[in-house]
Protein backbone atom coordinates (compact mmCIF):
# COMPACT_ATOMS: atom_id res chain seq x y z
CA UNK A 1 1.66 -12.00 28.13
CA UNK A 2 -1.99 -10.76 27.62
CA UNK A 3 -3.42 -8.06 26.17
CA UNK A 4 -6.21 -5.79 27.80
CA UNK A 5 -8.08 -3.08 25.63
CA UNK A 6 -10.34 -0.54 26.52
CA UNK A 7 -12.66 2.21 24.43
CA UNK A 8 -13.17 5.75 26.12
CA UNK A 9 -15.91 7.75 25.04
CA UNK A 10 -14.06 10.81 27.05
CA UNK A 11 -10.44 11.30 26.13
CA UNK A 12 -9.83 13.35 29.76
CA UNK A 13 -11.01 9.85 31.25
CA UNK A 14 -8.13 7.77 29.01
CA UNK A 15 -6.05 9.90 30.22
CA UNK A 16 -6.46 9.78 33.93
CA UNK A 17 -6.80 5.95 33.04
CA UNK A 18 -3.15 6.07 31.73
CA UNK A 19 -1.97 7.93 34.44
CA UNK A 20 -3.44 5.56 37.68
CA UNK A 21 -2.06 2.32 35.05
CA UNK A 22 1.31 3.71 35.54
CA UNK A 23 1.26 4.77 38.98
CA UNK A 24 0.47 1.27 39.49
CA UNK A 25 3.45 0.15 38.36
CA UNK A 26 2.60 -0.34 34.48
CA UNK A 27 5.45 0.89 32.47
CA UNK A 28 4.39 3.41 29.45
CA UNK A 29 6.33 0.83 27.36
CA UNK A 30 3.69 -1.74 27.29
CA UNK A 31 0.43 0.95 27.31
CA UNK A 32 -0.92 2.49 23.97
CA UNK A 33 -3.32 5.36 23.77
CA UNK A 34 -4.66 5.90 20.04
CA UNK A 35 -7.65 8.97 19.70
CA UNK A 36 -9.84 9.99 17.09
CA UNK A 37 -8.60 13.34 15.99
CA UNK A 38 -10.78 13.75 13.12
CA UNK A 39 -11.45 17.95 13.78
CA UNK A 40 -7.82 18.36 15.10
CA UNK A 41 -9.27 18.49 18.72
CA UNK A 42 -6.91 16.67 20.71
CA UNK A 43 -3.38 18.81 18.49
CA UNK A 44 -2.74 20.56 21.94
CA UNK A 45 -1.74 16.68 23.01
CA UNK A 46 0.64 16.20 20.63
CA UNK A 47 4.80 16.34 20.58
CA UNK A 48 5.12 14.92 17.16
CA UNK A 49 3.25 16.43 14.12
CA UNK A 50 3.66 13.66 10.94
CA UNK A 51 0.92 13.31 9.24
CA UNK A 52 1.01 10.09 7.57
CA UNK A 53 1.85 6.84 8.55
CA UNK A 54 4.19 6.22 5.77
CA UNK A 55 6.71 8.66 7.48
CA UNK A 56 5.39 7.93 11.28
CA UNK A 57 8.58 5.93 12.38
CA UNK A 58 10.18 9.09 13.28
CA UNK A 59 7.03 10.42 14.48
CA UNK A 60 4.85 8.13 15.97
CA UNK A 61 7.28 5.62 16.99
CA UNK A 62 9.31 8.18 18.71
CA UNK A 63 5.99 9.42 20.50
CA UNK A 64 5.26 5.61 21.40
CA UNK A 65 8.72 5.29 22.92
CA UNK A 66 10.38 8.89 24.12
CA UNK A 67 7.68 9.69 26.68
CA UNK A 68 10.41 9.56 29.81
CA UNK A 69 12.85 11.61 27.64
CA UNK A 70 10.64 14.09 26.30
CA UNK A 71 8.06 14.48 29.53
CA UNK A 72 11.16 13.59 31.85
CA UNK A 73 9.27 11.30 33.61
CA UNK A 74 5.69 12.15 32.72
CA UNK A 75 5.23 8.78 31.16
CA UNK A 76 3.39 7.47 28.05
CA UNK A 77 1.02 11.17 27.84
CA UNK A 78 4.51 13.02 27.16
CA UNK A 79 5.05 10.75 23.96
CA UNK A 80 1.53 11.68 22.27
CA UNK A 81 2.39 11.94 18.16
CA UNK A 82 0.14 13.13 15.49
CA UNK A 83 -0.47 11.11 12.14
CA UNK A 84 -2.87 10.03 9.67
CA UNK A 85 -3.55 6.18 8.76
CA UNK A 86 -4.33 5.52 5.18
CA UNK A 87 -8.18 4.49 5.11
CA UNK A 88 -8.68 5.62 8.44
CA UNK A 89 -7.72 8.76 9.51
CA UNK A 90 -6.39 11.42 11.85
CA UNK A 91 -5.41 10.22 15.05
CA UNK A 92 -3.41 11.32 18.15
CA UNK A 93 -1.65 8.44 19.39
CA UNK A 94 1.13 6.88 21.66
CA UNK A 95 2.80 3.46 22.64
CA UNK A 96 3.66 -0.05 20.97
CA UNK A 97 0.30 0.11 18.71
CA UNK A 98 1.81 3.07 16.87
CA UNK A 99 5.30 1.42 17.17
CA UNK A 100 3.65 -1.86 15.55
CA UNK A 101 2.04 0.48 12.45
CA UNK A 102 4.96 2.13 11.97
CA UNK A 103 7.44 -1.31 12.16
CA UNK A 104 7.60 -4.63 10.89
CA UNK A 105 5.07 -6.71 12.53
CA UNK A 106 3.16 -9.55 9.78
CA UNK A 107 0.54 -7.63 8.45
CA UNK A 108 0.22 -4.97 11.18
CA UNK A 109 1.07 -1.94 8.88
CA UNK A 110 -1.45 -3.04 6.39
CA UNK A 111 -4.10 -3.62 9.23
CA UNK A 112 -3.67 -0.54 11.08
CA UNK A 113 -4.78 -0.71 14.45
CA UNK A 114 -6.97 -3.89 13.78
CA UNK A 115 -3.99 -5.54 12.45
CA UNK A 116 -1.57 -4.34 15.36
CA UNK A 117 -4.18 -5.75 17.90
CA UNK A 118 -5.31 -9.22 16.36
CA UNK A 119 -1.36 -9.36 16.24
CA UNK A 120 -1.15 -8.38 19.90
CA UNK A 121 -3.84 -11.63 20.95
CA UNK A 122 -6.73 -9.72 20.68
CA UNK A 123 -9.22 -12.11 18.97
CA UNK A 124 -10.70 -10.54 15.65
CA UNK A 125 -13.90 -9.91 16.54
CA UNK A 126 -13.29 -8.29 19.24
CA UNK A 127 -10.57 -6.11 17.22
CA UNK A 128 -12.88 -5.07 14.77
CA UNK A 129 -15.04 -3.46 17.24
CA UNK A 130 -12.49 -1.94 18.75
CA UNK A 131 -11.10 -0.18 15.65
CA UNK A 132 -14.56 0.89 15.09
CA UNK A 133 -14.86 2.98 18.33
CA UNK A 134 -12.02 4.54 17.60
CA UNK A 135 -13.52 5.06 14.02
CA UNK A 136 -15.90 6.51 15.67
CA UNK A 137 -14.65 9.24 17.96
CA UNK A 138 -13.29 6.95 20.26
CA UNK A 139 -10.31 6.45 22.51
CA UNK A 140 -8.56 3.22 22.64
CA UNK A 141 -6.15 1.95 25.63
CA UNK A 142 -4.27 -1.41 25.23
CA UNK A 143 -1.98 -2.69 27.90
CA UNK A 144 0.52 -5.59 27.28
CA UNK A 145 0.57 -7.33 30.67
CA UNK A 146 1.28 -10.49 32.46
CA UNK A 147 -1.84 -12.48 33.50
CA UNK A 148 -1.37 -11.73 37.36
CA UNK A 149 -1.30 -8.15 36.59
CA UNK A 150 -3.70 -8.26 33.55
CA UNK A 151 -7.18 -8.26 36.18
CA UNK A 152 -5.75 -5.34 37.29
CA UNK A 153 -5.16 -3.30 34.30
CA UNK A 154 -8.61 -4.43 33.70
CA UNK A 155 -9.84 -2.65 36.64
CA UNK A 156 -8.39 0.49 36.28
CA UNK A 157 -9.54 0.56 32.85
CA UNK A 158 -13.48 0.10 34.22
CA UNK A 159 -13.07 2.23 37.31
CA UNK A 160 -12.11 4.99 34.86
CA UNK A 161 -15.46 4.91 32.31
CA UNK A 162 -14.24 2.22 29.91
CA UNK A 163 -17.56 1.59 27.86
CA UNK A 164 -18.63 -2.44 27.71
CA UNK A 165 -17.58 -3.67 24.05
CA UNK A 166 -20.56 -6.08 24.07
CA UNK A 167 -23.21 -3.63 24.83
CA UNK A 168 -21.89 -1.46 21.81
CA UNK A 169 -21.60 -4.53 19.48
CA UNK A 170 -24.90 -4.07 18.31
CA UNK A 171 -25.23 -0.15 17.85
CA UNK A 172 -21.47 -0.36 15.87
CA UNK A 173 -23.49 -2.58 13.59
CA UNK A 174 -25.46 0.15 12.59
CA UNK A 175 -24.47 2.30 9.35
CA UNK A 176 -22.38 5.45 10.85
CA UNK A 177 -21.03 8.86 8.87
CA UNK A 178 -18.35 10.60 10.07
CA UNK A 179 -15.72 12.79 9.24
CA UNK A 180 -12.88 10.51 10.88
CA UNK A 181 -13.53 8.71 7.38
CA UNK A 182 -11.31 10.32 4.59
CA UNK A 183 -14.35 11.97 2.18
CA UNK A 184 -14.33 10.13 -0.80
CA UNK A 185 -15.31 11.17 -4.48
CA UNK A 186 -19.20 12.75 -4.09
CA UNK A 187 -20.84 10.40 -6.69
CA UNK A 188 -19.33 7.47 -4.43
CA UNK A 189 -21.05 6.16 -1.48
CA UNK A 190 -19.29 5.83 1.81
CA UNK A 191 -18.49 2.36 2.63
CA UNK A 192 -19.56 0.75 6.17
CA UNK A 193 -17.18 -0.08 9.11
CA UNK A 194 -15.36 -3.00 8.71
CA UNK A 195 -18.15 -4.99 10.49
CA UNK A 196 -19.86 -5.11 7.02
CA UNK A 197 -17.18 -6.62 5.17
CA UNK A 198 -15.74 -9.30 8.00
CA UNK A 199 -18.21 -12.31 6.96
CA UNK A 200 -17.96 -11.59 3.06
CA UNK A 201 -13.75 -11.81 4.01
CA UNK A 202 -14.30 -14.96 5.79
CA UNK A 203 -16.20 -16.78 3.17
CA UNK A 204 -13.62 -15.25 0.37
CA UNK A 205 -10.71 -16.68 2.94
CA UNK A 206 -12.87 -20.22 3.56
CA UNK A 207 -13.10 -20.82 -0.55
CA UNK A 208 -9.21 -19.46 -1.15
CA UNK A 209 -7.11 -20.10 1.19
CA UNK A 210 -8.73 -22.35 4.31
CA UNK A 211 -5.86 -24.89 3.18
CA UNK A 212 -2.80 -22.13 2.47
CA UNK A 213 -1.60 -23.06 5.87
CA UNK A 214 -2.56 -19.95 7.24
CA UNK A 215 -4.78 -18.70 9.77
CA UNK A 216 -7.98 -16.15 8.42
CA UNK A 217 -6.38 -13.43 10.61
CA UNK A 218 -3.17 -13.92 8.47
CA UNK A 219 -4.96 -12.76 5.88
CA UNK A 220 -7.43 -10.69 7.55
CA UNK A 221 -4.45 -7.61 7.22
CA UNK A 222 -4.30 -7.87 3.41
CA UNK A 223 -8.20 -7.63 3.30
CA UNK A 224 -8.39 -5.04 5.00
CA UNK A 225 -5.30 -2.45 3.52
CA UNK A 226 -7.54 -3.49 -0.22
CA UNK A 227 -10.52 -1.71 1.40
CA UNK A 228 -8.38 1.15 3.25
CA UNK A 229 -7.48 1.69 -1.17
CA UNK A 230 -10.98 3.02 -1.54
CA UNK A 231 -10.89 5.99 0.63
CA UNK A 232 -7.19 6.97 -0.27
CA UNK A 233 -7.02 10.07 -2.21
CA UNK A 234 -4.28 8.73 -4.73
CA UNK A 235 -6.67 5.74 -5.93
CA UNK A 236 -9.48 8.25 -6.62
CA UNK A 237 -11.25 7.35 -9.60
CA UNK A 238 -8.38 4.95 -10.81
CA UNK A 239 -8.87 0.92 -11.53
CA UNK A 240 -6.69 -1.78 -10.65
CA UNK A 241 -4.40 -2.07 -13.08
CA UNK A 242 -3.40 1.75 -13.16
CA UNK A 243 -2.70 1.36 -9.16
CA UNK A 244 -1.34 -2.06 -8.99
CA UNK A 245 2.46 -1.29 -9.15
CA UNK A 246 2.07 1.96 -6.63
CA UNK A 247 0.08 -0.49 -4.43
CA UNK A 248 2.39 -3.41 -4.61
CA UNK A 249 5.39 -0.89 -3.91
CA UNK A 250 3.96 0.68 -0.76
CA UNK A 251 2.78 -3.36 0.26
CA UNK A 252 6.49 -4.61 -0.19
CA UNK A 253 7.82 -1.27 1.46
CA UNK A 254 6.56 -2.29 4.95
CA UNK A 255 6.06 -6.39 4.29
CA UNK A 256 9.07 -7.26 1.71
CA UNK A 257 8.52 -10.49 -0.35
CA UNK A 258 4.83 -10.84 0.92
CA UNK A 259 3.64 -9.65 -2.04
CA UNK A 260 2.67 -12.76 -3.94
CA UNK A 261 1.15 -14.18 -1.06
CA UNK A 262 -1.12 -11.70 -0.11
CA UNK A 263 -2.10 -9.58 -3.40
CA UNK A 264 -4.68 -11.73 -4.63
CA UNK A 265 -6.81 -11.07 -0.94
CA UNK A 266 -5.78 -7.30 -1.38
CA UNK A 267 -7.57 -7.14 -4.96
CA UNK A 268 -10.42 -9.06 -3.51
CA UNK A 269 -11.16 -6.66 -0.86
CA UNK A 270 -10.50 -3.56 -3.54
CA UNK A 271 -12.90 -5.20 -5.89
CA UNK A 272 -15.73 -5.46 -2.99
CA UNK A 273 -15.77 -1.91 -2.07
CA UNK A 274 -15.60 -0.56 -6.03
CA UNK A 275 -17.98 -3.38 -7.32
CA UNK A 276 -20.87 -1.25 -7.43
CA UNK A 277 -18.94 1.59 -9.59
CA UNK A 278 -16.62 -0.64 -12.15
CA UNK A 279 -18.97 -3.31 -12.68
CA UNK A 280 -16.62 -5.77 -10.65
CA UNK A 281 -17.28 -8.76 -8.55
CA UNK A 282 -21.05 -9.90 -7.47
CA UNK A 283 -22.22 -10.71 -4.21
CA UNK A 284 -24.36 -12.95 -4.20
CA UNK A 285 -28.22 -12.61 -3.62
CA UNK A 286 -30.91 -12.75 -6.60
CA UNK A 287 -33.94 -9.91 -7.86
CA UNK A 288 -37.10 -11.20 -7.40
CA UNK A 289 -37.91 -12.45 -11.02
CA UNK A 290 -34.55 -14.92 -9.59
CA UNK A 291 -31.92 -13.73 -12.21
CA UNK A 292 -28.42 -12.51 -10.35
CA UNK A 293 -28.32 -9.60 -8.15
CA UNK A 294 -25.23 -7.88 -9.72
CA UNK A 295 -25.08 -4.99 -6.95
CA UNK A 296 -21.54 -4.69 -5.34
CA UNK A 297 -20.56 -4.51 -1.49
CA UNK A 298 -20.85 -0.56 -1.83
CA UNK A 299 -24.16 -0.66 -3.62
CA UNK A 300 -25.48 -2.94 -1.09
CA UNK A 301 -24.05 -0.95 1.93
CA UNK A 302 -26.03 2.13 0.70
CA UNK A 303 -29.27 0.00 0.34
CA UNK A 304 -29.09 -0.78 4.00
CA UNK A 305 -29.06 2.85 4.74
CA UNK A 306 -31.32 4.16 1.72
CA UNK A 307 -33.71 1.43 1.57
CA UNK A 308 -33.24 1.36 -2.07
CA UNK A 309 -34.33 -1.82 -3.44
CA UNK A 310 -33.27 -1.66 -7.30
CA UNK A 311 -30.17 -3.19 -8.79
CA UNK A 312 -28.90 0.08 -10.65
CA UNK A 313 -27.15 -2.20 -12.99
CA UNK A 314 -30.10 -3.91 -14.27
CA UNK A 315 -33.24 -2.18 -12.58
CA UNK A 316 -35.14 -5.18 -11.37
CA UNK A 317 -36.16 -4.99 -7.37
CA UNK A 318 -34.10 -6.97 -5.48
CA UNK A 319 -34.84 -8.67 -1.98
């Protein structure tokens, strides 16, 4: 079984896309569609109206799997559910991604869609970009096939307007504001896509756990639900220990006994993107007189796009 992706710029072009994959013989079973739905624009879609992922398995996962019941045979497009991902967003979406979210996969719910597709084969890096078209107004299609059939799906996909990852690796790289974010507290600064945190999650990973026995994208999950904390409403404003049990609670409710295992790479990730405000965790990096650059991941994130070169803990200039 492989899995092929492929990022839309033009939802009316997924959806034709959708439609040729299952006239050629792909069942809606093994396609997902997931769309940014930031502004509401693509409601009109929709047969299911949750709202959060926490209560999407009668929502979503019915959208991702009642397509021939509810459309009587219109396929996957029928099934289209509405629901918001914690740290993400609004989305309108469809198919075994959703399904994955919503269920029991390792790590999936906690990883959103860039959990549900490193689980699905697709390697990380690739993953990561992927979630971060979507991020960005995007339209994701992901096709579980076999590898006779998989060059195929791959076609359609291209013949359709499927954009070419690679070429948008660089320009995703690139610090990006949008409303598919959930707006955060106004005297915080918006965090970067996940691209921005990967290699500081890797070298976290590398001195932790390199010889837990697991894999990075394991882990990779658990890193990324602690930064999906920062732009929940309910954490607003709040430090660890005040959230720990609610966080720990909604962990265990979709990944029972996990929690001891993964917590510690949760806090890490929570730490990076509130280091700047709560004084937490250092980055690395040194001011120019060479005493510690003390800035945090967010602090640093808003450099990049400010061009502010002061530590605003301790004032010095910093490289």
């Amino acid at each position: 079984m492989k899995t092929v992706v492929g990022l839309f710029d033009d939802f009316s072009e997924a959806q034709r896309a959708v439609q040729d994959l299952e006239n050629n013989g792909f069942s809606h079973g093994d396609i997902s569609l997931v769309a940014n739905n930031a502004s509401g624009q693509y409601d009109q879609y929709a047969t299911t109206t949750e709202t959060t992922v926490e209560h999407a398995s009668n929502a979503a996962g019915t959208g991702a799997t009642t397509g021939a019941v509810v459309g009587g045979g219109l396929g996957l497009l029928a099934g289209l559910g509405l629901l918001a991902i914690p740290g993400f967003g609004p989305v309108v979406a469809a198919g075994w991604i959703i399904s994955t979210i919503t269920g029991a996969g390792l790590g999936a719910a906690a990883g959103g869609i860039l959990g549900a597709l490193v689980g699905a084969g697709v390697p990380h890096e690739e993953a990561v970009l992927y979630n971060e078209g979507v991020r960005r107004g995007g339209t994701l299609i992901a096709i579980k096939s076999s590898e006779e059939m998989s060059h195929r799906a791959a076609e359609i996909l291209s013949q359709h307007g499927a954009v070419d990852i690679d070429e948008r690796a660089e320009s995703y790289r690139q610090p990006y504001d949008t409303a598919s974010i959930p707006p955060v507290d106004s005297q915080h600064t918006r965090r970067d896509s996940d691209l921005g945190n990967d290699t500081d999650y890797r070298s976290n990973y590398n001195r932790t756990y390199a010889n837990s026995g697991m894999t990075y994208d394991q882990y990779s999950p658990a890193y990324q639900y602690g930064q999906s904390l920062y732009n929940d409403p309910r954490y607003k404003g709040r430090d660890w220990n005040s959230i720990q049990s609610d966080v720990q609670r909604d962990w265990e409710t979709r990944q029972p006994g996990t929690w001891d295992k993964f917590s510690n790479a949760v806090r890490y990730a929570w730490d990076s993107a509130t280091g700047a405000e709560r004084g937490g965790i250092q980055t690395g990096g040194r001011a120019l007189d060479g005493t510690q650059d003390t800035r945090g991941i967010t602090e640093k994130m808003a450099d990049a796009v400010t061009g502010d070169r002061i530590d605003d803990k301790t004032g010095k200039p910093v490289a």
